[in-house]
N, C-alpha and C. Protein backbone atom coordinates (compact mmCIF):
# COMPACT_ATOMS: atom_id res chain seq x y z
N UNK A 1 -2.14 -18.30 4.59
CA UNK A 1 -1.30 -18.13 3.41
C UNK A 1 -1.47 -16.71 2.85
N UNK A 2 -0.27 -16.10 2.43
CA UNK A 2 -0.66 -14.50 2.04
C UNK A 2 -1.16 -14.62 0.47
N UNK A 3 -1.95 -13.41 0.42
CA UNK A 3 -2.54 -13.66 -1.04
C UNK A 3 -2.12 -12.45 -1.80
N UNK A 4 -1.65 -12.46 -3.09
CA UNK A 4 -0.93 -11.43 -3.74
C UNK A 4 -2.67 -10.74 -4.13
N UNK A 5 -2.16 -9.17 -4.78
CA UNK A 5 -3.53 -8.50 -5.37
C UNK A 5 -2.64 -8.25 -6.37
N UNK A 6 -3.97 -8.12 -7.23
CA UNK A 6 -3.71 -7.40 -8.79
C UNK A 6 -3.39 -5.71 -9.13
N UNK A 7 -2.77 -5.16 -9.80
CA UNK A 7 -2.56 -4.05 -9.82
C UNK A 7 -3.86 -3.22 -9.30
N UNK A 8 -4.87 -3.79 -10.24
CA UNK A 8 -6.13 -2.93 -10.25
C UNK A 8 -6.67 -2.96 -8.68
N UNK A 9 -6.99 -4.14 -8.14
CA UNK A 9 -7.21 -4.61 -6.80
C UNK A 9 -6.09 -3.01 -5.85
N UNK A 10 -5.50 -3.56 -6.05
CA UNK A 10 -4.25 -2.95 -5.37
C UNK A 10 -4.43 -1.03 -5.42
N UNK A 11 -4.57 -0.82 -6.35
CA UNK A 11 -4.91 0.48 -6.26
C UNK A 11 -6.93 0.68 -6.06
N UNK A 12 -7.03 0.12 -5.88
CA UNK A 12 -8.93 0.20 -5.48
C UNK A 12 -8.48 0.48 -3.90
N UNK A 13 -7.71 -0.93 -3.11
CA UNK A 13 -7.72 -0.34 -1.98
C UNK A 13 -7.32 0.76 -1.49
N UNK A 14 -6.04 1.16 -2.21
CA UNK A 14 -5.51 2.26 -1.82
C UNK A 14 -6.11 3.34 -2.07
N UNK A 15 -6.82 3.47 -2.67
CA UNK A 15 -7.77 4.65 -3.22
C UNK A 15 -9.27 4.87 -2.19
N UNK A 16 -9.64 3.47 -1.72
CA UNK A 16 -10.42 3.44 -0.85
C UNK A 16 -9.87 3.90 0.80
N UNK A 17 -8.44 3.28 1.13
CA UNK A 17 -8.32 3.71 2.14
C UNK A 17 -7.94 5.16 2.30
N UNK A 18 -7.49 5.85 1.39
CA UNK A 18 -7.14 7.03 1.22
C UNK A 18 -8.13 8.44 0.83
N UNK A 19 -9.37 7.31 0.65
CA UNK A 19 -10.65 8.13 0.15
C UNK A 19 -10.00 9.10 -0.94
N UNK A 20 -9.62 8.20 -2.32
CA UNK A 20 -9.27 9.10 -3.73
C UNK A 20 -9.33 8.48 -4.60
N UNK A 21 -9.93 9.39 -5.56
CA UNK A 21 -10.19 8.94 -6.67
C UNK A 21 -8.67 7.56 -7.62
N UNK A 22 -9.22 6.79 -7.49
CA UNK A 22 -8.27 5.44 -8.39
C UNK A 22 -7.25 6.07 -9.34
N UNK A 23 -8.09 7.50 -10.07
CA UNK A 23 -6.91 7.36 -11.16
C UNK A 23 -5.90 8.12 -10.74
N UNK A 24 -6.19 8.95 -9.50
CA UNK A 24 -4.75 9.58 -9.16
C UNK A 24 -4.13 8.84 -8.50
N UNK A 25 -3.78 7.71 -8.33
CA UNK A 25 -3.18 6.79 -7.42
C UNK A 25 -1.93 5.99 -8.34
N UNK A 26 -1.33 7.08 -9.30
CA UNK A 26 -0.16 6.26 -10.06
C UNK A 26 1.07 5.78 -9.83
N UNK A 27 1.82 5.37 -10.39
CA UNK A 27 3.50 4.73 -10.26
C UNK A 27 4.05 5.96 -9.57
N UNK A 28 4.11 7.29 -9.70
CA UNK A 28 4.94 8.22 -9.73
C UNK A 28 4.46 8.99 -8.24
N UNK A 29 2.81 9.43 -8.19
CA UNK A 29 2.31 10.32 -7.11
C UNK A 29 2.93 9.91 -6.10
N UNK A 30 3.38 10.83 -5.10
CA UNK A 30 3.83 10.59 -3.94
C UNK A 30 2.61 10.81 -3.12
N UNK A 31 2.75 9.99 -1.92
CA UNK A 31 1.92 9.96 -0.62
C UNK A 31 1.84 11.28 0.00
N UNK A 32 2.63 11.69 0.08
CA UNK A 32 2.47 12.74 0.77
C UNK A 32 2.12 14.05 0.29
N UNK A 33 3.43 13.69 -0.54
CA UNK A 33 3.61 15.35 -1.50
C UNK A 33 2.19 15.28 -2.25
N UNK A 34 1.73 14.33 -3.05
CA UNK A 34 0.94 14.68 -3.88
C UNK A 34 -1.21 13.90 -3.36
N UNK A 35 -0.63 13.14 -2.36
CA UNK A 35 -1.73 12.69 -2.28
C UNK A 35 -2.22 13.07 -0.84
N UNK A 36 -1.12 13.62 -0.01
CA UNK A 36 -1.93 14.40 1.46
C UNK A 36 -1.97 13.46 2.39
N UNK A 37 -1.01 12.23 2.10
CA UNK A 37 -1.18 10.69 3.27
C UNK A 37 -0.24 11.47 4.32
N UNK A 38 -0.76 11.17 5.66
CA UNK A 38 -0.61 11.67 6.76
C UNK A 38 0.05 9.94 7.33
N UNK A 39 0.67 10.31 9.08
CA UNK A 39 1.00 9.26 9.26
C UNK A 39 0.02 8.54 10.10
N UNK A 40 -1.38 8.78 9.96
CA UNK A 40 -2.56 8.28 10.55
C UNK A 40 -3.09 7.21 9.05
N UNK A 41 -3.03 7.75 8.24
CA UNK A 41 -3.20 7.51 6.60
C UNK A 41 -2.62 6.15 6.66
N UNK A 42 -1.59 6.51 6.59
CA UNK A 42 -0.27 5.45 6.45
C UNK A 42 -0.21 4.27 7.15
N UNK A 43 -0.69 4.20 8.86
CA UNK A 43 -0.77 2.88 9.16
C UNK A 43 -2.71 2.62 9.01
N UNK A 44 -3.05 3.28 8.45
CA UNK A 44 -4.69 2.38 8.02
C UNK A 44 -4.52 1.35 6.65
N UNK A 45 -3.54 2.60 6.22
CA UNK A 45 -2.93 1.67 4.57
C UNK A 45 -2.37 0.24 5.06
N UNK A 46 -1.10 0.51 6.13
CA UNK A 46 -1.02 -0.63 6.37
C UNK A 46 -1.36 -1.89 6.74
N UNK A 47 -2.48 -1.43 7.61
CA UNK A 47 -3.31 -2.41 8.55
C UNK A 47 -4.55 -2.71 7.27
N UNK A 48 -4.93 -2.29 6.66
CA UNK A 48 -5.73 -2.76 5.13
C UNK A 48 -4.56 -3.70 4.37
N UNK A 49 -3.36 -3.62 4.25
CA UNK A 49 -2.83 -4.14 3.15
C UNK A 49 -2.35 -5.54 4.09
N UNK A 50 -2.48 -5.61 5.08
CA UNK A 50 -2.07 -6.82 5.98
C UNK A 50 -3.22 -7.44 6.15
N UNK A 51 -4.24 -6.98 6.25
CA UNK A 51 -5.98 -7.75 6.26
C UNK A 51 -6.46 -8.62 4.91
N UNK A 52 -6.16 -7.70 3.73
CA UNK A 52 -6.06 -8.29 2.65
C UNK A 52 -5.43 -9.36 2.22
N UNK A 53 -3.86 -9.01 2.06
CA UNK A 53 -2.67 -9.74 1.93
C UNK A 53 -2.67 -10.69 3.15
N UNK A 54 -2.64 -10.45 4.22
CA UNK A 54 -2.66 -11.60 5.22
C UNK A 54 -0.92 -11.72 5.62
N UNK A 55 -0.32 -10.79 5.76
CA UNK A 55 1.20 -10.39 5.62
C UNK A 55 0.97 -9.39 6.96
N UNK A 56 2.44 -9.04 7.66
CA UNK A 56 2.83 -8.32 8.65
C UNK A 56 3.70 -7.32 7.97
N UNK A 57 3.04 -6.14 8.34
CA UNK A 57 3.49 -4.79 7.38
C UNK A 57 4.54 -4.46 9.06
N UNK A 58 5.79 -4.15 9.53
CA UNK A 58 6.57 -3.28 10.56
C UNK A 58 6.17 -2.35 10.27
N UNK A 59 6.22 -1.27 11.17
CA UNK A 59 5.84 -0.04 11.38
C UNK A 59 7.43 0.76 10.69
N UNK A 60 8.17 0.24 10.95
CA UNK A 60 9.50 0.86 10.43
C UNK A 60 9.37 0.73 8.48
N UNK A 61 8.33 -0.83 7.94
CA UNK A 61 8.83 -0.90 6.59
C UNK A 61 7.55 0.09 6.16
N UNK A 62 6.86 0.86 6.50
CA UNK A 62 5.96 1.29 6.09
C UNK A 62 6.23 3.03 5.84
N UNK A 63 6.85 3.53 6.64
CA UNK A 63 7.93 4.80 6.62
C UNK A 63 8.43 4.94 5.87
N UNK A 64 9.44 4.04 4.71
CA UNK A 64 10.06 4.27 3.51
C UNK A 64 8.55 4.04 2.28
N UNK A 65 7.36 3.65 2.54
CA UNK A 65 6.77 3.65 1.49
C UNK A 65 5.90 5.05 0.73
N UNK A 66 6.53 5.57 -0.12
CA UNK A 66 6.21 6.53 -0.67
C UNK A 66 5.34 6.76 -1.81
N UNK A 67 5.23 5.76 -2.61
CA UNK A 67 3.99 5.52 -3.89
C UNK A 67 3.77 4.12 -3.81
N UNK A 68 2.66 4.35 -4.85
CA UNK A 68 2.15 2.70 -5.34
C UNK A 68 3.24 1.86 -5.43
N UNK A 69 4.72 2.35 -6.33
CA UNK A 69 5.66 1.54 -7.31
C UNK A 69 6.02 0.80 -5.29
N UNK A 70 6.45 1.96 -4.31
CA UNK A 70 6.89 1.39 -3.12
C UNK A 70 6.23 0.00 -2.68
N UNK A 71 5.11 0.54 -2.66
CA UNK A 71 3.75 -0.51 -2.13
C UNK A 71 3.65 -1.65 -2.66
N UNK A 72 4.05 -1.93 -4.19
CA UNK A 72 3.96 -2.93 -4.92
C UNK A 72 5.46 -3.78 -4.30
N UNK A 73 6.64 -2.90 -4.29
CA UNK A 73 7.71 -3.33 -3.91
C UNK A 73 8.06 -4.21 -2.27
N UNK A 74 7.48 -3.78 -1.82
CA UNK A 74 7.32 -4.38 -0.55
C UNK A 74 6.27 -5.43 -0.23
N UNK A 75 5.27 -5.28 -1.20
CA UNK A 75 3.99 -6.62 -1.16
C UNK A 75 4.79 -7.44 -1.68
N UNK A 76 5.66 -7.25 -2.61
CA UNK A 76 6.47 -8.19 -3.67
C UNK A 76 7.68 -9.25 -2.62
N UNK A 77 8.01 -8.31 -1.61
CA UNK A 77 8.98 -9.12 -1.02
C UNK A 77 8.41 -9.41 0.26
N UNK A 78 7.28 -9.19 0.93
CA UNK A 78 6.45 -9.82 2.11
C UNK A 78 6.15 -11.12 1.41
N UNK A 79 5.53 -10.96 -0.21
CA UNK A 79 4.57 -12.12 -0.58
C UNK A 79 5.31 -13.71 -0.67
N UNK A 80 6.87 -12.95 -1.20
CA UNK A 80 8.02 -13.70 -1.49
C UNK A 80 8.25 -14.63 -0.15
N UNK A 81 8.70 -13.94 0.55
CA UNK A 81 8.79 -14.23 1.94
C UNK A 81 7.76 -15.57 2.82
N UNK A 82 6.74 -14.94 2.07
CA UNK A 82 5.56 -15.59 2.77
C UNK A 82 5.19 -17.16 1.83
N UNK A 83 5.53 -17.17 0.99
CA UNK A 83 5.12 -18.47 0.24
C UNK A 83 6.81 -19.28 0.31
């Protein structure tokens, strides 16, 4: 069964897989532009947020994800999906 995370949860991992500090990890920062996520970055994020969540991240839906607000948006409709 997939398990939703909490905002806070949610940005711990991402901050962990990204090795950065939590509070720069906001609604707005971009992955790339502002946080330096590479596309090596990007599927560790994914493969963490599918270990957690227990959800199948495509390699194609992970390409349009550009911030947290993305990340939340797409957990939102895997989680949907999944229950």
């Amino acid at each position: 069964m997939a398990v939703a995370l909490d905002r806070t949860e949610l940005i711990a991992l991402i901050a962990d897989v990204l090795d950065l500090n939590p509070e720069v990890i906001t609604d707005d920062a971009h992955f790339i532009d502002d946080l330096g996520v590479d596309s090596l970055l990007a599927l560790e994020l994914a493969v963490a947020l599918e270990r957690r969540c227990q959800i199948k991240i495509e390699s194609t839906e992970i390409v349009d994800v550009e911030s947290l607000r993305d990340v939340i948006t797409l957990l939102d409709r895997k989680l949907t999906i999944a229950a």
